[in-house]
C-alpha atoms as a PDB file:
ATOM      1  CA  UNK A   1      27.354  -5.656   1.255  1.00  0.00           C
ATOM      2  CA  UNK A   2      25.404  -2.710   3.264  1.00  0.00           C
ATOM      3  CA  UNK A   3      23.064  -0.548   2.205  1.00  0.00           C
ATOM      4  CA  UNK A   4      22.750   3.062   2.847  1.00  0.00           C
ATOM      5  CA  UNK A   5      20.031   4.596   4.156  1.00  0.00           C
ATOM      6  CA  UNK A   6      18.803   7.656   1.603  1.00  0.00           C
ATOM      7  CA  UNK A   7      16.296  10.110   2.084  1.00  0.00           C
ATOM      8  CA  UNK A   8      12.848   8.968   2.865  1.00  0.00           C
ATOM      9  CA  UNK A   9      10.094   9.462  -0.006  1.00  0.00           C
ATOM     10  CA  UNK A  10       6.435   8.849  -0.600  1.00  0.00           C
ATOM     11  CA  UNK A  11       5.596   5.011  -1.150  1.00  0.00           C
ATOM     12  CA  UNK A  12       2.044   6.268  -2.070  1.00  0.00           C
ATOM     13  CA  UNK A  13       3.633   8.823  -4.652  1.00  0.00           C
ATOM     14  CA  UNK A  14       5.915   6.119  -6.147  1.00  0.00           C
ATOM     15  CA  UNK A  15       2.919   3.682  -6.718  1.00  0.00           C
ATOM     16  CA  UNK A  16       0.903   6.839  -8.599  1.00  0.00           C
ATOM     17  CA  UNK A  17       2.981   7.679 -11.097  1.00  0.00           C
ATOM     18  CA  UNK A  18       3.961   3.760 -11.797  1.00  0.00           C
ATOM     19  CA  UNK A  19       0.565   3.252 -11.699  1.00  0.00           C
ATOM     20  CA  UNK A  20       0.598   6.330 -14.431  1.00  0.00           C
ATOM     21  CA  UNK A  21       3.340   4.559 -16.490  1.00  0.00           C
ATOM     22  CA  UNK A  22       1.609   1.154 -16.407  1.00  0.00           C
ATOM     23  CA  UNK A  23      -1.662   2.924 -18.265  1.00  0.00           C
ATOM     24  CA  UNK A  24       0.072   4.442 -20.767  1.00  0.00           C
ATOM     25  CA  UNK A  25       2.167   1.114 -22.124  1.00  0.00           C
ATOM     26  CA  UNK A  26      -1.196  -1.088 -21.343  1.00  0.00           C
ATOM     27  CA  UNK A  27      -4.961   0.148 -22.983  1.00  0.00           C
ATOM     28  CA  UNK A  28      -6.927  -2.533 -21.288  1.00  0.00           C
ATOM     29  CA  UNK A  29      -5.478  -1.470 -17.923  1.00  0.00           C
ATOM     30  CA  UNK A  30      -7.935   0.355 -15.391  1.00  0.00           C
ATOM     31  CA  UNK A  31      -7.906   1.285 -12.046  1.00  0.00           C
ATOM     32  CA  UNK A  32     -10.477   1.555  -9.453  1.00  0.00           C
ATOM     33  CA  UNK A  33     -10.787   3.962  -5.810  1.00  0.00           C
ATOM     34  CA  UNK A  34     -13.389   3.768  -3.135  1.00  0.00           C
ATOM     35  CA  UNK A  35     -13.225   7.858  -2.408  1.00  0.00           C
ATOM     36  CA  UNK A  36      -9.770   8.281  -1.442  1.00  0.00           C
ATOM     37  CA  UNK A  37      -8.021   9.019  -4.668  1.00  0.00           C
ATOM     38  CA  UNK A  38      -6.521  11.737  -3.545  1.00  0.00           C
ATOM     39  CA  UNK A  39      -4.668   9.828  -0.337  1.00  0.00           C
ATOM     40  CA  UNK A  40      -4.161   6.940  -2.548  1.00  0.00           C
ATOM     41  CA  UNK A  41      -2.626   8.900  -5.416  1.00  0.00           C
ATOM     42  CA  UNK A  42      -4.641   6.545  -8.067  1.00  0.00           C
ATOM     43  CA  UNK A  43      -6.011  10.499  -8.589  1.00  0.00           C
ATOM     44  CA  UNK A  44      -2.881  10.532 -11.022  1.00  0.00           C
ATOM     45  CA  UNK A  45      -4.131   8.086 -13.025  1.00  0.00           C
ATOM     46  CA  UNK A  46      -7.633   9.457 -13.407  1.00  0.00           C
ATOM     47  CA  UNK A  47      -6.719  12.637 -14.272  1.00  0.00           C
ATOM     48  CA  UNK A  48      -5.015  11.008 -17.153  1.00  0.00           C
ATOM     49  CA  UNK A  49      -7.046   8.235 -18.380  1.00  0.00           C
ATOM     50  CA  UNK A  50     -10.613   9.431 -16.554  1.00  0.00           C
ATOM     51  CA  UNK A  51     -12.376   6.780 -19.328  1.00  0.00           C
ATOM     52  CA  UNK A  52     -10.209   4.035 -17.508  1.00  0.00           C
ATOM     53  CA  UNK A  53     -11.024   5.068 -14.222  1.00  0.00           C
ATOM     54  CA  UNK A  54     -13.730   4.272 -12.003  1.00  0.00           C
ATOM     55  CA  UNK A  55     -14.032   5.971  -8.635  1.00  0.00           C
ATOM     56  CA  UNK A  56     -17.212   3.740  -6.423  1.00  0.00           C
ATOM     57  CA  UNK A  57     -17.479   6.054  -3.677  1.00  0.00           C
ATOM     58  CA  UNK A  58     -17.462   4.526   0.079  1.00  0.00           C
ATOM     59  CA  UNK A  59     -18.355   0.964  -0.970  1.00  0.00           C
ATOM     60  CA  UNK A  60     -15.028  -0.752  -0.893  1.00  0.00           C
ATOM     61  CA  UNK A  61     -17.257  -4.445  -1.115  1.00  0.00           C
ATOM     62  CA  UNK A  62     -18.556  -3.223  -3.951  1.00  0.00           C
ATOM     63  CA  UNK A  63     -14.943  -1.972  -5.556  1.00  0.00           C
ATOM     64  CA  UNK A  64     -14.175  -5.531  -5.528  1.00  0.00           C
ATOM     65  CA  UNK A  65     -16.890  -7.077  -6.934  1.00  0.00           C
ATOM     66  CA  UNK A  66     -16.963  -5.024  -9.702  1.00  0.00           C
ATOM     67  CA  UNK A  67     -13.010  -5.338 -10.385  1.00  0.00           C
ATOM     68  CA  UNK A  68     -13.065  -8.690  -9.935  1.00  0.00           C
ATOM     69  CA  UNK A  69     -15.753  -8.613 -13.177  1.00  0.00           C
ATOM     70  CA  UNK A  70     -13.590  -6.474 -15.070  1.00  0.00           C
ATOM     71  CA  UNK A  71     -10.458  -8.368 -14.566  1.00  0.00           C
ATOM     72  CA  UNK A  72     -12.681 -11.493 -15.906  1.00  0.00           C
ATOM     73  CA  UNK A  73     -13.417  -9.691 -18.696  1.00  0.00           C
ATOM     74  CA  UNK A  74      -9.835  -9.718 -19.658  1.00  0.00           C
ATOM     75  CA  UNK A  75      -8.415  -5.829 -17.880  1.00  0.00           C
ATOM     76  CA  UNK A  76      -5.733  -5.858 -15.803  1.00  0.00           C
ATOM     77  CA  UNK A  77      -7.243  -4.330 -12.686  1.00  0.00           C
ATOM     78  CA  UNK A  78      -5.489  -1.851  -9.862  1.00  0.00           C
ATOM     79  CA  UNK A  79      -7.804  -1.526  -6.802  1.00  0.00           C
ATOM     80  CA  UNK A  80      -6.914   0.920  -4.468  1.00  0.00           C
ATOM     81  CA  UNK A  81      -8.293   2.189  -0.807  1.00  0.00           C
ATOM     82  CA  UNK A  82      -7.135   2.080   2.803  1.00  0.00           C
ATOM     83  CA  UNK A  83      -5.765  -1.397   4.124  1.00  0.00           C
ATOM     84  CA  UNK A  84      -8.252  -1.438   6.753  1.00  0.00           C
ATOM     85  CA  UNK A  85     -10.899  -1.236   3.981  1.00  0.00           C
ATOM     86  CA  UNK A  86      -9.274  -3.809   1.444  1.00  0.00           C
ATOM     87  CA  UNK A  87      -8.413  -6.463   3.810  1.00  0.00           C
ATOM     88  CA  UNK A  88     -11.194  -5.596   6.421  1.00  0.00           C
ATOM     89  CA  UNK A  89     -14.306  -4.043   5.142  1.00  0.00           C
ATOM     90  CA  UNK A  90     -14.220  -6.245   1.456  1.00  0.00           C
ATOM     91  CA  UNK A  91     -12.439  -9.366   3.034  1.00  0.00           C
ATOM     92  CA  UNK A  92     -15.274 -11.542   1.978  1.00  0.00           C
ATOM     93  CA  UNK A  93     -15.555 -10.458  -1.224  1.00  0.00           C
ATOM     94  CA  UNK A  94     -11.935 -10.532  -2.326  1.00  0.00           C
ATOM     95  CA  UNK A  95     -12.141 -13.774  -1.341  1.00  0.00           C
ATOM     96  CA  UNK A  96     -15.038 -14.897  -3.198  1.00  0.00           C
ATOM     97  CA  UNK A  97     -14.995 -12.636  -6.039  1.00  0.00           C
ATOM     98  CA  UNK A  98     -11.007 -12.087  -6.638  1.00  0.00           C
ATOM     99  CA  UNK A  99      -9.473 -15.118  -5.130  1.00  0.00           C
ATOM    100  CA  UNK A 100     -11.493 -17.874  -5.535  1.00  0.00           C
ATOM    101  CA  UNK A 101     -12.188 -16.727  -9.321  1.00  0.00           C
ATOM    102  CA  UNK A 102      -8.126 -16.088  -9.679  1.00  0.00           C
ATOM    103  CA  UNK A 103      -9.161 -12.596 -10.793  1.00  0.00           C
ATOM    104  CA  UNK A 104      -6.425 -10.381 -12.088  1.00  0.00           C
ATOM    105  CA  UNK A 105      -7.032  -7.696  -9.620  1.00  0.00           C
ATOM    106  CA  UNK A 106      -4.525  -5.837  -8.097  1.00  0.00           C
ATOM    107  CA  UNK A 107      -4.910  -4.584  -4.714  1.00  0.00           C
ATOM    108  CA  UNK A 108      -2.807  -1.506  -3.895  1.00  0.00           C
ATOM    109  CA  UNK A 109      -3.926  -0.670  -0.061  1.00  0.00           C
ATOM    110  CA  UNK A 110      -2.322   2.540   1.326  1.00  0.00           C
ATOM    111  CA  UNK A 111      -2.430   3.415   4.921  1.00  0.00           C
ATOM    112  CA  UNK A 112      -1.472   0.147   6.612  1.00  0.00           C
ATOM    113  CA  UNK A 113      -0.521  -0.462  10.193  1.00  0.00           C
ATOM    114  CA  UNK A 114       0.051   2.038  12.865  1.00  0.00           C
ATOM    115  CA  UNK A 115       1.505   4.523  11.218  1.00  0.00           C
ATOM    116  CA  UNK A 116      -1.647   5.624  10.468  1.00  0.00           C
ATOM    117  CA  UNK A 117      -0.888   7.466  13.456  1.00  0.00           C
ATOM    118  CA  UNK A 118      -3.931  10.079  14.633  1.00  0.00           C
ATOM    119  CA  UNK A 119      -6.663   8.192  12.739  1.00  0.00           C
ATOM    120  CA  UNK A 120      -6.304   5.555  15.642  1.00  0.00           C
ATOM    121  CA  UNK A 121      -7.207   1.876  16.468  1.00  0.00           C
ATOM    122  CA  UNK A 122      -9.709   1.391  13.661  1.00  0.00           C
ATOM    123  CA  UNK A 123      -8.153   2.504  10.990  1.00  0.00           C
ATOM    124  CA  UNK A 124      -4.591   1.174  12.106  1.00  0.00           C
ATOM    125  CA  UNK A 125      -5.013  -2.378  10.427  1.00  0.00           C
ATOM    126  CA  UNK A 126      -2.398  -4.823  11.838  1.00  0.00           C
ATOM    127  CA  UNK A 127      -3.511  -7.611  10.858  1.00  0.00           C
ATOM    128  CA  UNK A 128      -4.071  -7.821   6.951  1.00  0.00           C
ATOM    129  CA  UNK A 129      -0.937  -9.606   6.081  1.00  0.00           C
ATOM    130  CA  UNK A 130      -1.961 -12.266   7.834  1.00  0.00           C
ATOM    131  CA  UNK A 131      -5.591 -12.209   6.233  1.00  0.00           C
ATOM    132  CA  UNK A 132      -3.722 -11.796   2.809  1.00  0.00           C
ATOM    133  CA  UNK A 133      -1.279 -14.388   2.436  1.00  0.00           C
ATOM    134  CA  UNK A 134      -3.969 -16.781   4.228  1.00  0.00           C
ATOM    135  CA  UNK A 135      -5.906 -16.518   0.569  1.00  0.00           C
ATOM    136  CA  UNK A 136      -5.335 -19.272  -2.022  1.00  0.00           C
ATOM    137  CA  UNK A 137      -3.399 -17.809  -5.293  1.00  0.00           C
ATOM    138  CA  UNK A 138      -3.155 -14.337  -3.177  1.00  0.00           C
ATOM    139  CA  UNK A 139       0.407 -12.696  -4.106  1.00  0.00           C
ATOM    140  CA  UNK A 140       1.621 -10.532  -1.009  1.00  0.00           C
ATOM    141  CA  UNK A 141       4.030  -7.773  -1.040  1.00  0.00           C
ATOM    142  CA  UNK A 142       5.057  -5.049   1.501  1.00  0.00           C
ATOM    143  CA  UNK A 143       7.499  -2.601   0.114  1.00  0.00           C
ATOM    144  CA  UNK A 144      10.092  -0.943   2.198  1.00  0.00           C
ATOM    145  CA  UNK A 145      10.507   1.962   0.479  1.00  0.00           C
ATOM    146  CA  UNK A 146       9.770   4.280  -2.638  1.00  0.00           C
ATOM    147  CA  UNK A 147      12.226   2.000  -5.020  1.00  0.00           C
ATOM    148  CA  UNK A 148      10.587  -1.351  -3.958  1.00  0.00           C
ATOM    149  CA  UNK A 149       6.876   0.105  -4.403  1.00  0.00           C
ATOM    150  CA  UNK A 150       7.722   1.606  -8.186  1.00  0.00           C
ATOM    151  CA  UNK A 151       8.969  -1.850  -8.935  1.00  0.00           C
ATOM    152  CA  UNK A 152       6.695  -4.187  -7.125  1.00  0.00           C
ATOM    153  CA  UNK A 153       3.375  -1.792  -8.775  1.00  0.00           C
ATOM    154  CA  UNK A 154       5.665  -3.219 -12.214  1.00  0.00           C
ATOM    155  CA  UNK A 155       6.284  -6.511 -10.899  1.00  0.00           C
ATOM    156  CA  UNK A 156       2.055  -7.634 -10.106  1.00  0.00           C
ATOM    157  CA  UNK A 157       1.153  -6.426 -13.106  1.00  0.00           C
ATOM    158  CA  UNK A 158       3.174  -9.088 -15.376  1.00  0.00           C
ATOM    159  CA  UNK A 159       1.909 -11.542 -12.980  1.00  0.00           C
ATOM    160  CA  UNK A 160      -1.391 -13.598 -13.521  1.00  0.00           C
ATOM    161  CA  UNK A 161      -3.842 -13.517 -10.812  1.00  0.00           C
ATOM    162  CA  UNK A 162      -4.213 -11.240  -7.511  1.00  0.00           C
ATOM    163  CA  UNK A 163      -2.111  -9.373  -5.601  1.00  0.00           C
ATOM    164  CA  UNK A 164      -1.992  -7.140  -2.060  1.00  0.00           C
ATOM    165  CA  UNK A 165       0.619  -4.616  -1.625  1.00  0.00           C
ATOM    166  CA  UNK A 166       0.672  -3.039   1.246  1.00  0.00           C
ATOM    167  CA  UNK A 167       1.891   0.597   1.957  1.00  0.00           C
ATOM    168  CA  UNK A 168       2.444   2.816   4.715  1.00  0.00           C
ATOM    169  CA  UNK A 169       1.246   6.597   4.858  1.00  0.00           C
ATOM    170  CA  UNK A 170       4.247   7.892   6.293  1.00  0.00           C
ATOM    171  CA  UNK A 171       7.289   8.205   3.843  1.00  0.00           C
ATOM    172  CA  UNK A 172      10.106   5.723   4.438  1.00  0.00           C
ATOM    173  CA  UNK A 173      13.599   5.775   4.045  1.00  0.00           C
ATOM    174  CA  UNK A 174      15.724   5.143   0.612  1.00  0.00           C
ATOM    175  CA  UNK A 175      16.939   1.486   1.643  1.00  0.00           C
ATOM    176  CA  UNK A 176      16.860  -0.341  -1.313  1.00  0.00           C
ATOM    177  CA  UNK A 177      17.928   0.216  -5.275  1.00  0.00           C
ATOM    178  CA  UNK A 178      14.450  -1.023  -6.528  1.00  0.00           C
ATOM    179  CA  UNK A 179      15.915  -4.312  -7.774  1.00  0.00           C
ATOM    180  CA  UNK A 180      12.752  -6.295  -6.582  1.00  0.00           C
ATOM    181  CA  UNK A 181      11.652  -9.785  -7.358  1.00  0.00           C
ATOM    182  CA  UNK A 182       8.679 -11.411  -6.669  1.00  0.00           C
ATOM    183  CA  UNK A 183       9.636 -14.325  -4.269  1.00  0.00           C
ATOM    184  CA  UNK A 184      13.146 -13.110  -3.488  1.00  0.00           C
ATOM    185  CA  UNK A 185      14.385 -11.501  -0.481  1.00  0.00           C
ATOM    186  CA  UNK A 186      16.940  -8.696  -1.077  1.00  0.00           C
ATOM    187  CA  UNK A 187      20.083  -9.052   1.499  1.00  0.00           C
ATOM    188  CA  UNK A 188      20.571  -5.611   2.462  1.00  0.00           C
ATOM    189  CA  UNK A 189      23.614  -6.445   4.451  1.00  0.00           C
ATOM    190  CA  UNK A 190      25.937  -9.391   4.846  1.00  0.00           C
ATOM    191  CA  UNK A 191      25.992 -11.104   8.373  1.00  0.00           C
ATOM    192  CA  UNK A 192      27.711 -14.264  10.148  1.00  0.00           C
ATOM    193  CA  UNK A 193      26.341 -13.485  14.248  1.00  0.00           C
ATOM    194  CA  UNK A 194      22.570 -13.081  13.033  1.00  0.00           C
ATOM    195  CA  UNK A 195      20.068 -12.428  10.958  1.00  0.00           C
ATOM    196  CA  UNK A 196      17.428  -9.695  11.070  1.00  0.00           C
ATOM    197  CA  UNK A 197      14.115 -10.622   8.853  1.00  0.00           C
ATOM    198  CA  UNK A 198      12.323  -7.334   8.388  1.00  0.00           C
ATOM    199  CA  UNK A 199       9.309  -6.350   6.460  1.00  0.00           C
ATOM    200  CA  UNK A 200       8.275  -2.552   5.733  1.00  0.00           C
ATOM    201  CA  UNK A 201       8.755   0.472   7.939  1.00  0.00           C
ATOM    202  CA  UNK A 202      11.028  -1.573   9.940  1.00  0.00           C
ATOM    203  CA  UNK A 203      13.526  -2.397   7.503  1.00  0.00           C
ATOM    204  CA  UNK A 204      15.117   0.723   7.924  1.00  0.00           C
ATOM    205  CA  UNK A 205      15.078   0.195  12.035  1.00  0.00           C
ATOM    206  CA  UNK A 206      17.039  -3.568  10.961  1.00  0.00           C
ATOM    207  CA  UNK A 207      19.481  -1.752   8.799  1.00  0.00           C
ATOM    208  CA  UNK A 208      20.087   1.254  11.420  1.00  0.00           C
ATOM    209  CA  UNK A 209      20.650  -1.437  14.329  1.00  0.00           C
ATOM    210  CA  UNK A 210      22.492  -3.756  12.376  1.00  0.00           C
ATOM    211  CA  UNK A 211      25.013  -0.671  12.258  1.00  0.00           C
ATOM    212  CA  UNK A 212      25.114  -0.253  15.658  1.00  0.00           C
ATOM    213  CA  UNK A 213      25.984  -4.064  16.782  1.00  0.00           C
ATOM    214  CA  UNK A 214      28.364  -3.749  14.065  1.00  0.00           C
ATOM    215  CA  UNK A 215      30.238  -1.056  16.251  1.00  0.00           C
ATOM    216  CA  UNK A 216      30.723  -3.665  18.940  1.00  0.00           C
ATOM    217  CA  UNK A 217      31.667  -6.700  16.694  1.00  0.00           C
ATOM    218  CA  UNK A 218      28.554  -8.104  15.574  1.00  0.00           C
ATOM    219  CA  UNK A 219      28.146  -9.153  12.381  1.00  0.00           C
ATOM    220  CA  UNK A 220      24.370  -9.098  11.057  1.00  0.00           C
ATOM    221  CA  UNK A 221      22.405  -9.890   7.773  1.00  0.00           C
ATOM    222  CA  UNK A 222      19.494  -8.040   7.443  1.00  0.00           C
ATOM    223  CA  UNK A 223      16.988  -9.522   4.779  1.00  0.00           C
ATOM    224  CA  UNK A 224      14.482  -7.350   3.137  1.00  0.00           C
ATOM    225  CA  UNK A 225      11.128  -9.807   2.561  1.00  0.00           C
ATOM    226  CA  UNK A 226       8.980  -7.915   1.138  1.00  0.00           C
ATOM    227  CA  UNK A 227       7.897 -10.594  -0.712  1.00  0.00           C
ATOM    228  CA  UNK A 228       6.080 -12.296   1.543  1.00  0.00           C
ATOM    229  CA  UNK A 229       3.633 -14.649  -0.147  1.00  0.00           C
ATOM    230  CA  UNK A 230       5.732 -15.761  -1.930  1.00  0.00           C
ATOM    231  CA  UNK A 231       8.402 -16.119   0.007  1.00  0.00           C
ATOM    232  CA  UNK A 232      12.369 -16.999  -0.456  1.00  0.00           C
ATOM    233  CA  UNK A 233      12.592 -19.849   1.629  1.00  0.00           C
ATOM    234  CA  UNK A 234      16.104 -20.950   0.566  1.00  0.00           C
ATOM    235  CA  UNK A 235      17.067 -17.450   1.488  1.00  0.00           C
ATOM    236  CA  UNK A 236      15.454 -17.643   4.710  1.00  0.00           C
ATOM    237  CA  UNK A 237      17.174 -21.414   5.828  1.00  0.00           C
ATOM    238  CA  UNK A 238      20.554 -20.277   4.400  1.00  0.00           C
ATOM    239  CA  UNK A 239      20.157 -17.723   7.021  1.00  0.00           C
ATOM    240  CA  UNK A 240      18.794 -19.794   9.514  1.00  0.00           C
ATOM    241  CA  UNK A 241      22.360 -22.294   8.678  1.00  0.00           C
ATOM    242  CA  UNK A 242      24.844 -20.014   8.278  1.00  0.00           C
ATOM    243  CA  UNK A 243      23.853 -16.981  11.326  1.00  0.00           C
ATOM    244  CA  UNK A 244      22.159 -19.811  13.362  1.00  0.00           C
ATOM    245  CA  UNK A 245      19.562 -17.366  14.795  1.00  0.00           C
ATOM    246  CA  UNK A 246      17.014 -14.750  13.469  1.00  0.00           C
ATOM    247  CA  UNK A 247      14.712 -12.102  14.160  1.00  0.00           C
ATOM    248  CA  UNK A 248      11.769 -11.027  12.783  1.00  0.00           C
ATOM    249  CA  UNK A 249      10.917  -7.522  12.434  1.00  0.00           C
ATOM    250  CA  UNK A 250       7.409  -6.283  11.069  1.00  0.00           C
ATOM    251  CA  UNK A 251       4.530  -3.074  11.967  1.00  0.00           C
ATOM    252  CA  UNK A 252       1.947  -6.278  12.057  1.00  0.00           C
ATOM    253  CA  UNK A 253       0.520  -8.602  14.427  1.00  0.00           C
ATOM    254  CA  UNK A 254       3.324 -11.006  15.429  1.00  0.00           C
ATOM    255  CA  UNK A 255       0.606 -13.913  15.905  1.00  0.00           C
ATOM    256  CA  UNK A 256      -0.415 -13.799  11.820  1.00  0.00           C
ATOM    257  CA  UNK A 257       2.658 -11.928  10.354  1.00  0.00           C
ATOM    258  CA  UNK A 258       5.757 -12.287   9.098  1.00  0.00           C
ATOM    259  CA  UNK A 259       7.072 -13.592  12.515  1.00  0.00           C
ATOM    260  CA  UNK A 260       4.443 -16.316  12.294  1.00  0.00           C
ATOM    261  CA  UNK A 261       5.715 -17.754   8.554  1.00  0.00           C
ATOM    262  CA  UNK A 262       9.408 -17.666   9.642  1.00  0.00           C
ATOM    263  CA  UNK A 263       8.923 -19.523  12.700  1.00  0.00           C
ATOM    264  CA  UNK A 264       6.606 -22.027  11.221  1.00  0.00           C
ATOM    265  CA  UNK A 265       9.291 -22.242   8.209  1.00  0.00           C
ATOM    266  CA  UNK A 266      11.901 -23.061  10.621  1.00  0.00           C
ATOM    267  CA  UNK A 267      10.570 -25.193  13.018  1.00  0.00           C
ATOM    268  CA  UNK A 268       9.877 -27.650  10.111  1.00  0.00           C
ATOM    269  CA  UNK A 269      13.196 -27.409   8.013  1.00  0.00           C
ATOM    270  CA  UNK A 270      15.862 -26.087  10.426  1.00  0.00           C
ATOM    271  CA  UNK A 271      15.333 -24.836  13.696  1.00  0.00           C
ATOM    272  CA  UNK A 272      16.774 -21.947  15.307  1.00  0.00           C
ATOM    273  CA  UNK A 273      16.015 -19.650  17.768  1.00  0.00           C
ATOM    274  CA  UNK A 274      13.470 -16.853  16.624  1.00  0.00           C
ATOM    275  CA  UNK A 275      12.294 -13.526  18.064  1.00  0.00           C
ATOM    276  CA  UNK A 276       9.672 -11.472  16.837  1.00  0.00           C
ATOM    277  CA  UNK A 277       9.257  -7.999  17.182  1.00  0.00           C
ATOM    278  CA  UNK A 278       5.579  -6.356  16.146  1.00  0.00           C
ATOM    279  CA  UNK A 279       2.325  -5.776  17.179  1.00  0.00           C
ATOM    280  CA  UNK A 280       1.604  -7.888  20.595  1.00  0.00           C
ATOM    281  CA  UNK A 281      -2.357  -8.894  20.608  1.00  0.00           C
ATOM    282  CA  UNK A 282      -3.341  -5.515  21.018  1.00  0.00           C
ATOM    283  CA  UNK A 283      -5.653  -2.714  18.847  1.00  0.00           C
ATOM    284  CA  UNK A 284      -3.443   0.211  18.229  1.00  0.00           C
ATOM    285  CA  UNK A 285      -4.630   3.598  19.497  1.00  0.00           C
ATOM    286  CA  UNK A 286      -4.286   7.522  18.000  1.00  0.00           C
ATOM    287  CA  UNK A 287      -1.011   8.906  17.859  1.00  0.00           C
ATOM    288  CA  UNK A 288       2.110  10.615  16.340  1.00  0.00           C
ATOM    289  CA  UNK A 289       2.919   7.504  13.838  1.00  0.00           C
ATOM    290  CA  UNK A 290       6.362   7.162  14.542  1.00  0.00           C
ATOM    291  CA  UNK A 291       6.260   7.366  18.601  1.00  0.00           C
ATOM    292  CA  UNK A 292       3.614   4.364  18.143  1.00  0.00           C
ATOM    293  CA  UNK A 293       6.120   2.111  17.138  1.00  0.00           C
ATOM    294  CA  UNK A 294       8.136   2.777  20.016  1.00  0.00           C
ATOM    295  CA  UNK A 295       4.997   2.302  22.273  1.00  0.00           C
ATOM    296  CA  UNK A 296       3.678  -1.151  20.567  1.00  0.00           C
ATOM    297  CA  UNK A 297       7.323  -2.344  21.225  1.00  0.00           C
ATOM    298  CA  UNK A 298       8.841  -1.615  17.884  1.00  0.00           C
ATOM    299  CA  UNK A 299      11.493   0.836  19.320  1.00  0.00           C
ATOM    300  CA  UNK A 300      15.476   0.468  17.929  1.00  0.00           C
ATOM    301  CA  UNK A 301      16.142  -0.120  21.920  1.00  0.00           C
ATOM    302  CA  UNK A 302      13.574  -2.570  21.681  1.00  0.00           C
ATOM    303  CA  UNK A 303      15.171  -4.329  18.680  1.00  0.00           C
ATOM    304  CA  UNK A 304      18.710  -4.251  19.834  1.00  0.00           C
ATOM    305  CA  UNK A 305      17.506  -5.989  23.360  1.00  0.00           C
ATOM    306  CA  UNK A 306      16.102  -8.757  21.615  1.00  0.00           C
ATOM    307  CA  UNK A 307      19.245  -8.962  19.093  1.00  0.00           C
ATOM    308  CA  UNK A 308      21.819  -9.157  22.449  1.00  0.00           C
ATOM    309  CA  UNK A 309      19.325 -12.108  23.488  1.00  0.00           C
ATOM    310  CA  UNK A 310      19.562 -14.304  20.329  1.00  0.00           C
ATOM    311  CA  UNK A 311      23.375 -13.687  20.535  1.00  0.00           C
ATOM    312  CA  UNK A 312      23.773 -14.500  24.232  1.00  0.00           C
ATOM    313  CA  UNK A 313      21.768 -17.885  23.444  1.00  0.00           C
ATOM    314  CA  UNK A 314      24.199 -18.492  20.845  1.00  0.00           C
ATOM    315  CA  UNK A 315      27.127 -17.897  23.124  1.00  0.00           C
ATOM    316  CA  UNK A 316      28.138 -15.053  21.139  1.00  0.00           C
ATOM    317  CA  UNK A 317      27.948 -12.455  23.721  1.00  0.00           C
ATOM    318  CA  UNK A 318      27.980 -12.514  27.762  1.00  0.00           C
END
């Protein structure tokens, strides 16, 4: 199996108008913004269902609180705002108020990592997955693409409890059908040599280099997690067995991220080499989004050096 890489499409747009759909098939449904309706697209819903919808102003803390009392009042509760302000600015109180109370609030944050781009080192969070899927009873998802988002925004809301989904500003590529599952990786493309783990903008960089080795007789499985609390683990050490090497591809801090759970995964149930590509231990800084990546280390040439590596450990390559 490979998938083909389709035309890239708003992630924020696609959570809007599910977020729209989800309203109109659920009364007791409301959603919540801290000022940035407009950027987070929750303005779709408002304009609908304005007696469902409850805009805070710049107090993201307060958001929570106040959605975390809803959702214990029996709504089913989106939340929406930048990452840095979900995970950052209100850590403390989605922990207290939405996690600890197992509050059925849904956390939509838009504007995650460095594609930010211009807006710069504070606003470019890199490090909420990791403060995410540290939470007790927190569900984590990062959507690759348009597809994934509509059905993940589908996919929280018939499950009990909180949720984070994060979402990039820039539009992504089309690499996925939509079929999503909470705790299931999606295998993009078969592989024997290696396996590629990749999370979010990068998915698309996984599938494109994947290609490329391909061209020189190397056969790589690229898995899609963006489930990643929870995750597939029999996915994960089926790849581990059968392509005896992976790596790790995410727009996150490799010490918290995605890199972090696979290694840690590994290391206890089957160990293989790992590589992780991300954020090193650095802020980011202002920017056009997509030449960041290359900068923080996230560059195809990057990714295909650190591929050759795992494969000339294995003795596949010279």
């Amino acid at each position: 199996m490979t998938a083909v890489i389709g035309k890239a499409q708003s992630l924020r747009d696609a959570y809007g108008h599910a977020l729209l759909e989800l309203g109109e098939k659920d009364p007791l449904l409301v959603a919540m913004d801290a000022d940035l309706s407009g950027s987070t697209r929750t303005i779709l819903f408002g304009q609908k269902f304005p007696d469902r919808f409850f805009d805070v102003g710049v107090m993201e803390p307060t958001m929570m609180s106040i959605a975390a009392g809803l959702a214990l009042q029996g709504r089913t509760v989106y939340a929406s705002t930048f990452a840095v302000f979900a995970a950052g600015q209100a850590y403390n109180f989605v922990r207290q108020s939405i996690c600890y109370n197992r509050a059925n609030v849904k956390i939509v944050a838009t504007h995650g990592g460095l594609l930010v781009g211009a807006d710069g080192g504070t606003h470019q969070i890199v490090e909420d997955i990791g403060l995410m899927r540290g939470l007790p009873g927190m569900t984590v998802i990062v959507p690759a693409d348009a597809p994934t988002t509509r059905a993940a925004t589908f996919a929280v809301a018939e499950r009990d409890g909180p949720a984070y989904v994060r979402l990039t500003r820039e539009n992504l590529p089309t690499v996925t059908d939509g079929s999503f599952q909470i705790g299931k990786a999606a295998e993009l493309r078969s592989g024997s040599d290696l396996t590629i783990v990749a999370v979010g903008a990068l998915v698309a960089r996984a599938l494109e280099v994947a290609e490329e080795l391909a061209k020189v007789g190397v056969s790589t499985r690229v898995l899609d997690f963006a489930s990643v609390k929870p995750f597939d683990e029999p996915a994960l050490l089926r790849a581990a067995r059968e392509t005896g090497a992976l790596l790790v591809l995410e727009e996150h801090s490799v010490l918290t991220g995605v890199g972090a759970l696979v290694a840690s995964t590994t290391s206890e149930n089957y160990p293989v080499p790992v590589r992780r590509v991300g954020v090193p231990d650095v802020f980011g800084e202002s920017g056009e989004p997509w030449a960041l990546l290359d900068r923080f280390g996230m560059s195809k040439e990057r990714i295909r050096n650190e591929a050759w590596e795992l494969l000339r450990l294995r003795g596949k390559v010279q």
